[in-house]
PDB file of N, CA and C in Angstrom:
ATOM      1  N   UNK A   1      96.779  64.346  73.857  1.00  0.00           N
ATOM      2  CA  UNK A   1      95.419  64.391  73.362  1.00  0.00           C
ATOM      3  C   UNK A   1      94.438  64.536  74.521  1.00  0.00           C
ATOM      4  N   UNK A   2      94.633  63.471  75.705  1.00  0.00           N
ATOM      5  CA  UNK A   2      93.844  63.702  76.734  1.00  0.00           C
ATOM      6  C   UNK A   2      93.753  65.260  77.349  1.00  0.00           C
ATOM      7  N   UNK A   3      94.812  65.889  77.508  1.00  0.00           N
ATOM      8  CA  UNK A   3      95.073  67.357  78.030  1.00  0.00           C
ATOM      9  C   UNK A   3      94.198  68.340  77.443  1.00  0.00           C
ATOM     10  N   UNK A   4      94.099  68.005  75.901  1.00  0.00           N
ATOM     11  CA  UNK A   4      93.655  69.360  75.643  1.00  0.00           C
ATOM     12  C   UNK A   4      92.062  69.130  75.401  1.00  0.00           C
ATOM     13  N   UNK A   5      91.651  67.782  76.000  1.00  0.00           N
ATOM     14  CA  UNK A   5      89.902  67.529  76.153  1.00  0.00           C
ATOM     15  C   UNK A   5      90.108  68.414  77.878  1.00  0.00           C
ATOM     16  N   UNK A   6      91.039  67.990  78.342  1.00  0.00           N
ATOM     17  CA  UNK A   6      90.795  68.966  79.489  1.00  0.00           C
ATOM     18  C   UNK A   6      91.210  70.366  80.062  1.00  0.00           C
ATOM     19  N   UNK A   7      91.448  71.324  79.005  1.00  0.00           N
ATOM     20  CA  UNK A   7      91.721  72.583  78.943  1.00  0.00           C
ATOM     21  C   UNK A   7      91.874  73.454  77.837  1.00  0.00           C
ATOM     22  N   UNK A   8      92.077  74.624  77.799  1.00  0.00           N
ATOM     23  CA  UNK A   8      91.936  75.593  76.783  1.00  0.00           C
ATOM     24  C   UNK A   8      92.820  76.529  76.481  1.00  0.00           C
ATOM     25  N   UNK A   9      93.336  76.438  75.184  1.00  0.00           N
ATOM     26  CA  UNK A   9      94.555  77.201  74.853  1.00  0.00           C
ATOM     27  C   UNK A   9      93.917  78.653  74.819  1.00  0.00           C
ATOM     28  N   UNK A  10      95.082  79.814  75.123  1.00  0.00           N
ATOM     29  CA  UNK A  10      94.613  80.951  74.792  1.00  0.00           C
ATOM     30  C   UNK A  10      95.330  81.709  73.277  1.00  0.00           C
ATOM     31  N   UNK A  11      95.209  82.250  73.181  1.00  0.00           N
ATOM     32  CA  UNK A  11      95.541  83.163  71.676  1.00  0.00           C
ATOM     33  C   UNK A  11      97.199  83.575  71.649  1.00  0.00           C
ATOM     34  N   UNK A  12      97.721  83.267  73.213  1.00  0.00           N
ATOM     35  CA  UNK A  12      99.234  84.130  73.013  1.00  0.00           C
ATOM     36  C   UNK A  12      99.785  83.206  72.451  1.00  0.00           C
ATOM     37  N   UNK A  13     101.433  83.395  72.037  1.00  0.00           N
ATOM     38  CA  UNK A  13     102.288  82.684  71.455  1.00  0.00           C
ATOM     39  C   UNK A  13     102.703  81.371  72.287  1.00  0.00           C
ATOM     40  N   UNK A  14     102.913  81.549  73.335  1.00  0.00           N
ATOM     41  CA  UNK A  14     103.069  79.964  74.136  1.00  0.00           C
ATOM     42  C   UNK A  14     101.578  79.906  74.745  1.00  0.00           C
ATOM     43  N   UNK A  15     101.431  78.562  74.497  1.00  0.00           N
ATOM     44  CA  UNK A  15      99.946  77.711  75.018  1.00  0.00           C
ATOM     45  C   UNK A  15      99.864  78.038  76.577  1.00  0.00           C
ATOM     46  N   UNK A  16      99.522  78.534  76.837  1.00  0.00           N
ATOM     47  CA  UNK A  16      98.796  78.756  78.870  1.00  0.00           C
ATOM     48  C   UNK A  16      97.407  77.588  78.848  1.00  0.00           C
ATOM     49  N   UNK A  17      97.503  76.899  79.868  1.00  0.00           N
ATOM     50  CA  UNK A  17      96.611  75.724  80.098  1.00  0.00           C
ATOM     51  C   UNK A  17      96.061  76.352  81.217  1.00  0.00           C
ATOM     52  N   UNK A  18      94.313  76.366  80.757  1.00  0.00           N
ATOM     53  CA  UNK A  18      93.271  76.947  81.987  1.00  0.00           C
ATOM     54  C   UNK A  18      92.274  75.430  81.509  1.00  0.00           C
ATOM     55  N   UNK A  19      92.798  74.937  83.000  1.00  0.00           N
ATOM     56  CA  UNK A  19      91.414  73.915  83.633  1.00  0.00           C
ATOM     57  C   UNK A  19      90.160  73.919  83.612  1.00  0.00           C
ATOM     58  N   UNK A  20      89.223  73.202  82.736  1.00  0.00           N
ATOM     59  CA  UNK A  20      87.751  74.264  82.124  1.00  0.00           C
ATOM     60  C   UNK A  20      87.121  74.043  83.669  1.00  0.00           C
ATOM     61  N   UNK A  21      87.751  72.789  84.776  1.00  0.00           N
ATOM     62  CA  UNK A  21      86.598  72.253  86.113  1.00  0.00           C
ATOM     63  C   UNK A  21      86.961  73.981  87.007  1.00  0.00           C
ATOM     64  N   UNK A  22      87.585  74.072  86.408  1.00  0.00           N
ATOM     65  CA  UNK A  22      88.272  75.648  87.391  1.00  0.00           C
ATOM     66  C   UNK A  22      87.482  76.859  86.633  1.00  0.00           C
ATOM     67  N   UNK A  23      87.241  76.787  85.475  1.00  0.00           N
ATOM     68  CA  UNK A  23      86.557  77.761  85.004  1.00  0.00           C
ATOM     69  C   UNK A  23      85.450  78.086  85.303  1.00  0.00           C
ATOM     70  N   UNK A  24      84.795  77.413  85.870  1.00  0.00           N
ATOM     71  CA  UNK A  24      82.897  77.402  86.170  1.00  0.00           C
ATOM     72  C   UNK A  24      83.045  77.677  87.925  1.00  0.00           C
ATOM     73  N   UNK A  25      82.046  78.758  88.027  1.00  0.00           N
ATOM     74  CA  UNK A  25      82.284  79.361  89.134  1.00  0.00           C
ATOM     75  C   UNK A  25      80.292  78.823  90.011  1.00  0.00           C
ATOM     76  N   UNK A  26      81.168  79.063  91.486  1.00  0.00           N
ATOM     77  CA  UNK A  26      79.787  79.416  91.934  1.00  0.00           C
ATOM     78  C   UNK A  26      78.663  78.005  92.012  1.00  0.00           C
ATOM     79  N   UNK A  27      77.036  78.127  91.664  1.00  0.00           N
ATOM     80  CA  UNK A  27      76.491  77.261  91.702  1.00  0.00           C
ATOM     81  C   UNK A  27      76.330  76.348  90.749  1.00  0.00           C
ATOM     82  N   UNK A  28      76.860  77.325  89.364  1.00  0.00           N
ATOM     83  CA  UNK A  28      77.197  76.347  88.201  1.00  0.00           C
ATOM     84  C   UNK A  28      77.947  74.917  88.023  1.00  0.00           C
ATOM     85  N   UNK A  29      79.188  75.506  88.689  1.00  0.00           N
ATOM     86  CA  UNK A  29      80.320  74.678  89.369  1.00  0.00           C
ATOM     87  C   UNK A  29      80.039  73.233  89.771  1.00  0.00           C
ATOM     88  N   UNK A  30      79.376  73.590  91.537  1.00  0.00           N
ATOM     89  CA  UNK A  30      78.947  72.458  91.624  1.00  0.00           C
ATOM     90  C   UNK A  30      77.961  71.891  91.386  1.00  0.00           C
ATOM     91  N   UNK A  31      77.176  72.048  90.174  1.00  0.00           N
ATOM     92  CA  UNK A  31      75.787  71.333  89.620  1.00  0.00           C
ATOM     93  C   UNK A  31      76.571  70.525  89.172  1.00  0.00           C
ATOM     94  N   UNK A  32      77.645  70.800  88.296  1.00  0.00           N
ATOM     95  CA  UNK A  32      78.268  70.581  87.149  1.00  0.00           C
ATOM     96  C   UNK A  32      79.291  69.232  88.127  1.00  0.00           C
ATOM     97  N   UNK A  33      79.676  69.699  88.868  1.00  0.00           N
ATOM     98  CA  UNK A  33      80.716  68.424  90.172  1.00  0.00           C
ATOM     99  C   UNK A  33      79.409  67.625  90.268  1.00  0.00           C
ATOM    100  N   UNK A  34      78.557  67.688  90.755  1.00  0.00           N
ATOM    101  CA  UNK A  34      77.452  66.612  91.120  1.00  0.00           C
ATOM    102  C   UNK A  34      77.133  65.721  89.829  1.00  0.00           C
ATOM    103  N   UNK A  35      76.641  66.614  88.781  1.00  0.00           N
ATOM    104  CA  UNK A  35      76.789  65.674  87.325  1.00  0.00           C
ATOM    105  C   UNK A  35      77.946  64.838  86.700  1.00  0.00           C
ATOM    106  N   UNK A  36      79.093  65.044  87.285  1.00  0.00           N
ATOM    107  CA  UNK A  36      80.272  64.762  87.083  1.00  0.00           C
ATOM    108  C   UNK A  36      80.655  63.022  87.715  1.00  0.00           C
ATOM    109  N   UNK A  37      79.924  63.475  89.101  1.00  0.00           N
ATOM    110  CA  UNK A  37      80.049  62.273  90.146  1.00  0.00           C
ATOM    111  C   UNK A  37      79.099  61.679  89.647  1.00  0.00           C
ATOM    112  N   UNK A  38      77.457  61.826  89.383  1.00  0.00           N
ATOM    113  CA  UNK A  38      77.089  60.369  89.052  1.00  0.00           C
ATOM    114  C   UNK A  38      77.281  60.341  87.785  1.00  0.00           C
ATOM    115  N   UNK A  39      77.965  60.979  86.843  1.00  0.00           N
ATOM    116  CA  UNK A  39      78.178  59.528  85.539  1.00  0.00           C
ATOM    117  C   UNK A  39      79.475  58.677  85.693  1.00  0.00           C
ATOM    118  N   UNK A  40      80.251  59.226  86.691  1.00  0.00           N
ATOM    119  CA  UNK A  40      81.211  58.498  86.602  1.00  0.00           C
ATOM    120  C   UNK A  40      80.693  57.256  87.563  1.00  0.00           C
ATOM    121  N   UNK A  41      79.971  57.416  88.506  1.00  0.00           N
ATOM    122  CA  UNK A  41      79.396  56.726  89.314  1.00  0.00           C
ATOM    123  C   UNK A  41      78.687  55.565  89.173  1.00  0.00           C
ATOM    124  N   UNK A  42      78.029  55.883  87.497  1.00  0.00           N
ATOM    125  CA  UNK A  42      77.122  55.158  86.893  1.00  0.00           C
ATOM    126  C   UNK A  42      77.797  54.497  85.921  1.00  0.00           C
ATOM    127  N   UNK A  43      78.654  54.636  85.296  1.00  0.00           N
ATOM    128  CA  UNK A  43      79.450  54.181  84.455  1.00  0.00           C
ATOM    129  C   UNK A  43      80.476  52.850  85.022  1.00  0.00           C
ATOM    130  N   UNK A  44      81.034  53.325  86.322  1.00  0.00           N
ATOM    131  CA  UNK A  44      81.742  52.334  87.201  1.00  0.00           C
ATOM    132  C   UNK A  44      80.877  50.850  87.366  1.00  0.00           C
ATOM    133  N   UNK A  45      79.727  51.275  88.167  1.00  0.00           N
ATOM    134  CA  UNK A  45      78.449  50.366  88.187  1.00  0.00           C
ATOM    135  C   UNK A  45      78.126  49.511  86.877  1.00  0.00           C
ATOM    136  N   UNK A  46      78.149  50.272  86.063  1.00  0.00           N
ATOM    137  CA  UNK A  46      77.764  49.555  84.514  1.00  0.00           C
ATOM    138  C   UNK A  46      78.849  48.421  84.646  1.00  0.00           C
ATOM    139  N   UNK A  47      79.802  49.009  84.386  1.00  0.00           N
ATOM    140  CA  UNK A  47      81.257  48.360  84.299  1.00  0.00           C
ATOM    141  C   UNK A  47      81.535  47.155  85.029  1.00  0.00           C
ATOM    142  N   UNK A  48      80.757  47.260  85.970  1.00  0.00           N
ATOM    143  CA  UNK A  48      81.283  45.938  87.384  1.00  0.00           C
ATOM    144  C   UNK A  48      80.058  45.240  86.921  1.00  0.00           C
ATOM    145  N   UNK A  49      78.931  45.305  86.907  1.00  0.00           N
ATOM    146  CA  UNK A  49      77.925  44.580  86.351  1.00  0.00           C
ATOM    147  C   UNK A  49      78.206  43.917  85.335  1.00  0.00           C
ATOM    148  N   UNK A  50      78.615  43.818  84.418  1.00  0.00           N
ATOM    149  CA  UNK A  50      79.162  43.720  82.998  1.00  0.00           C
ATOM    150  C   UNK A  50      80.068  42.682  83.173  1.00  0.00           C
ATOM    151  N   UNK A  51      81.320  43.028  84.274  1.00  0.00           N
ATOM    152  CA  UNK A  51      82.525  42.385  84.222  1.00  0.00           C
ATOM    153  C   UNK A  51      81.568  40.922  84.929  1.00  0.00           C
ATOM    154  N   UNK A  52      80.788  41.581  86.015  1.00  0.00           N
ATOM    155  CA  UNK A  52      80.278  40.319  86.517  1.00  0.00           C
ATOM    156  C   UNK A  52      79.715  39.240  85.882  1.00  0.00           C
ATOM    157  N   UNK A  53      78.534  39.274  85.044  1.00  0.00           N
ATOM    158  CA  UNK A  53      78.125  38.424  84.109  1.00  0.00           C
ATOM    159  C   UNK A  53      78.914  37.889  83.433  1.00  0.00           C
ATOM    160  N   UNK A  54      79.985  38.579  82.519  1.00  0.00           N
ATOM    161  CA  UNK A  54      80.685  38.270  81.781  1.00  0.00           C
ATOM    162  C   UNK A  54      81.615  36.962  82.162  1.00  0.00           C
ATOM    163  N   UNK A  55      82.261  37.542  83.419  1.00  0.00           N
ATOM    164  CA  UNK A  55      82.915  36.759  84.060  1.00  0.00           C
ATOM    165  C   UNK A  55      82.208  35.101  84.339  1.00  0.00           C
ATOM    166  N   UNK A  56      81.132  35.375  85.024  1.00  0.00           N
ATOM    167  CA  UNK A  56      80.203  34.586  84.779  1.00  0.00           C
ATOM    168  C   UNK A  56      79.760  33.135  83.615  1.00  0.00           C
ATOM    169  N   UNK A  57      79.699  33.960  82.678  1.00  0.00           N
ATOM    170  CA  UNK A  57      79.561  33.152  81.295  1.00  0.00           C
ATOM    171  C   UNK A  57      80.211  32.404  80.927  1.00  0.00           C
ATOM    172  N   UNK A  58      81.480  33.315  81.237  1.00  0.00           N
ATOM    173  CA  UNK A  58      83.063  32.709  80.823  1.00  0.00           C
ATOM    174  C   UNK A  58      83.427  31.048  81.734  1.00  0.00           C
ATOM    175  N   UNK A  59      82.634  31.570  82.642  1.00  0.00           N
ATOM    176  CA  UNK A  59      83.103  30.280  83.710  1.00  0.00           C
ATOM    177  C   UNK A  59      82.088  29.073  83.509  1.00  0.00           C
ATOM    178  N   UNK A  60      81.269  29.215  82.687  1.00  0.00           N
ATOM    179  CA  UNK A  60      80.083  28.365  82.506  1.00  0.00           C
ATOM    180  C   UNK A  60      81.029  27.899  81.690  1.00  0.00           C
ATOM    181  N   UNK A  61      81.544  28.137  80.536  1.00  0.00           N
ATOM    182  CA  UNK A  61      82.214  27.549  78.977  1.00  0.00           C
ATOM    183  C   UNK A  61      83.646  26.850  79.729  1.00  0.00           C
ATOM    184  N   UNK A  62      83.797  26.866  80.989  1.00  0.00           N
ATOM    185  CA  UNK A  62      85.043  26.554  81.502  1.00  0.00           C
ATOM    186  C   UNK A  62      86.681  27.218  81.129  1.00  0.00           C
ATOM    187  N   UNK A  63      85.790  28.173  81.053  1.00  0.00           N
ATOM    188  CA  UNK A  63      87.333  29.508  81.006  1.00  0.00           C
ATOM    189  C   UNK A  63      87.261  29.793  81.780  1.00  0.00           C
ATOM    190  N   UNK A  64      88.330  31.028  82.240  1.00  0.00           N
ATOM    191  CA  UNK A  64      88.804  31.960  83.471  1.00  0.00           C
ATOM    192  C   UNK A  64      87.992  33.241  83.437  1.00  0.00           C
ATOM    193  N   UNK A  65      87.559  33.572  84.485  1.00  0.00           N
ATOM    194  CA  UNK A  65      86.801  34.675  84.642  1.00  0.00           C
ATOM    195  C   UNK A  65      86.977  35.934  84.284  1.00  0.00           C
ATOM    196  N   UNK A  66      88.303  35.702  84.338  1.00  0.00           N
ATOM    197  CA  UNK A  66      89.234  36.952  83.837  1.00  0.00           C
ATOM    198  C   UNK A  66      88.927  37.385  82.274  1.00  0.00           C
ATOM    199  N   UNK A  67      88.626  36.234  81.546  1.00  0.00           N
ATOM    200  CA  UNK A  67      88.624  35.859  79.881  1.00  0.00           C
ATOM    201  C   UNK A  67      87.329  37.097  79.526  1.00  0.00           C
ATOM    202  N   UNK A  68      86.034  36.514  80.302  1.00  0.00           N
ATOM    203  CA  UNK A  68      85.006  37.147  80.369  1.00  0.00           C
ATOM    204  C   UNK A  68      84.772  39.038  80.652  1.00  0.00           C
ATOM    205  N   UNK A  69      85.698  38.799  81.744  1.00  0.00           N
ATOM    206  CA  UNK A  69      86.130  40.414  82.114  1.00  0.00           C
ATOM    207  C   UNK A  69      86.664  40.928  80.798  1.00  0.00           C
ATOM    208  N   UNK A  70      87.959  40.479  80.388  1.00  0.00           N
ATOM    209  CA  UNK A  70      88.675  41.324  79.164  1.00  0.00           C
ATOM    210  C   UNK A  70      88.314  41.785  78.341  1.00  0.00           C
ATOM    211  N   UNK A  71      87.165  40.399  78.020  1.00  0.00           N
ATOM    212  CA  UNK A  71      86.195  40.671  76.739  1.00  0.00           C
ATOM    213  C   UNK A  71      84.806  41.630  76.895  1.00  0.00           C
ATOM    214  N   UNK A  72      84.512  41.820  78.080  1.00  0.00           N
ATOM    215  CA  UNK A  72      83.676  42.721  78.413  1.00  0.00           C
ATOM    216  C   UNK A  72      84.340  44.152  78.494  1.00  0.00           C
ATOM    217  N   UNK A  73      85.509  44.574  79.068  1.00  0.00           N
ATOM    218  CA  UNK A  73      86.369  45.573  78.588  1.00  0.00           C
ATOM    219  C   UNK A  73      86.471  46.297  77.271  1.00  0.00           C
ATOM    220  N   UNK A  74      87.006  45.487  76.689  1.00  0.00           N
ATOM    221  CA  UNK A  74      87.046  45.682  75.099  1.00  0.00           C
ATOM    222  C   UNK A  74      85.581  46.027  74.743  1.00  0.00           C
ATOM    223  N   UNK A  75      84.720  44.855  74.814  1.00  0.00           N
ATOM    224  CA  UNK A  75      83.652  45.588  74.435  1.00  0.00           C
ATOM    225  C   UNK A  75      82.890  46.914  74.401  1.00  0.00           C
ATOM    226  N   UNK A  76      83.026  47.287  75.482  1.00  0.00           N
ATOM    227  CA  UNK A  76      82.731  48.653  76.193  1.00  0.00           C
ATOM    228  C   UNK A  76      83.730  49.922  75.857  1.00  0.00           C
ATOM    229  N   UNK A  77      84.825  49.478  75.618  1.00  0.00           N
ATOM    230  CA  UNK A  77      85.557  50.349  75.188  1.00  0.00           C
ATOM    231  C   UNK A  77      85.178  50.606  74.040  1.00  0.00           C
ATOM    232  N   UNK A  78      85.004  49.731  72.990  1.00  0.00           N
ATOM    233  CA  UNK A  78      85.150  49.778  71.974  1.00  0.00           C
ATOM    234  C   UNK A  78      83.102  50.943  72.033  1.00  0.00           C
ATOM    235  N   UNK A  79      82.572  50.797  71.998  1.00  0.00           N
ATOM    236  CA  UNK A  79      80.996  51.116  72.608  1.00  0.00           C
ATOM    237  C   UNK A  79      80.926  52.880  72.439  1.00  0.00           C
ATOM    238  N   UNK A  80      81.876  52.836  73.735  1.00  0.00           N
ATOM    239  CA  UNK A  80      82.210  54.254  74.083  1.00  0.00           C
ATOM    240  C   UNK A  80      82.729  55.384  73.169  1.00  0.00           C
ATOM    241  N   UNK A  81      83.648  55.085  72.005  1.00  0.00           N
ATOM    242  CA  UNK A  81      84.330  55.917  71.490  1.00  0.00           C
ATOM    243  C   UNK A  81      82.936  55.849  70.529  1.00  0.00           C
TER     244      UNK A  81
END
């Protein structure tokens, strides 16, 4: 499932896999690499912020920090789709 968010079948009888990050040429390309890097960039950040508090909270109620993380995981996962 992940594969074919990242490529494109063509019309012949066996599937040929073309890389769409390979398809974009030129200055398009790397606009498109730069947009690429900060959401993932920004998303990471979200993510550690998140785990942090969470973690946080968790340790106030006298749980494991970890507890807080997981549940901040899930959350976000769940968010995303």
């Amino acid at each position: 499932m992940m594969l074919s968010s990242l490529s494109v079948f063509t019309s012949s009888s066996l599937p040929v896999f073309t890389p769409l990050l390979a398809s974009t040429g030129g200055t398009e390309g790397e606009a498109y690499a730069k947009i690429l890097a900060a959401a993932i960039s920004l998303v990471t950040i979200i993510v550690f912020i998140f785990a942090q508090v969470f973690g946080e909270i968790a340790t106030r109620f006298s749980l494991p920090a970890v507890l807080g993380e997981l549940v901040v995981g899930l959350i976000l996962g769940v968010v995303r789709k």
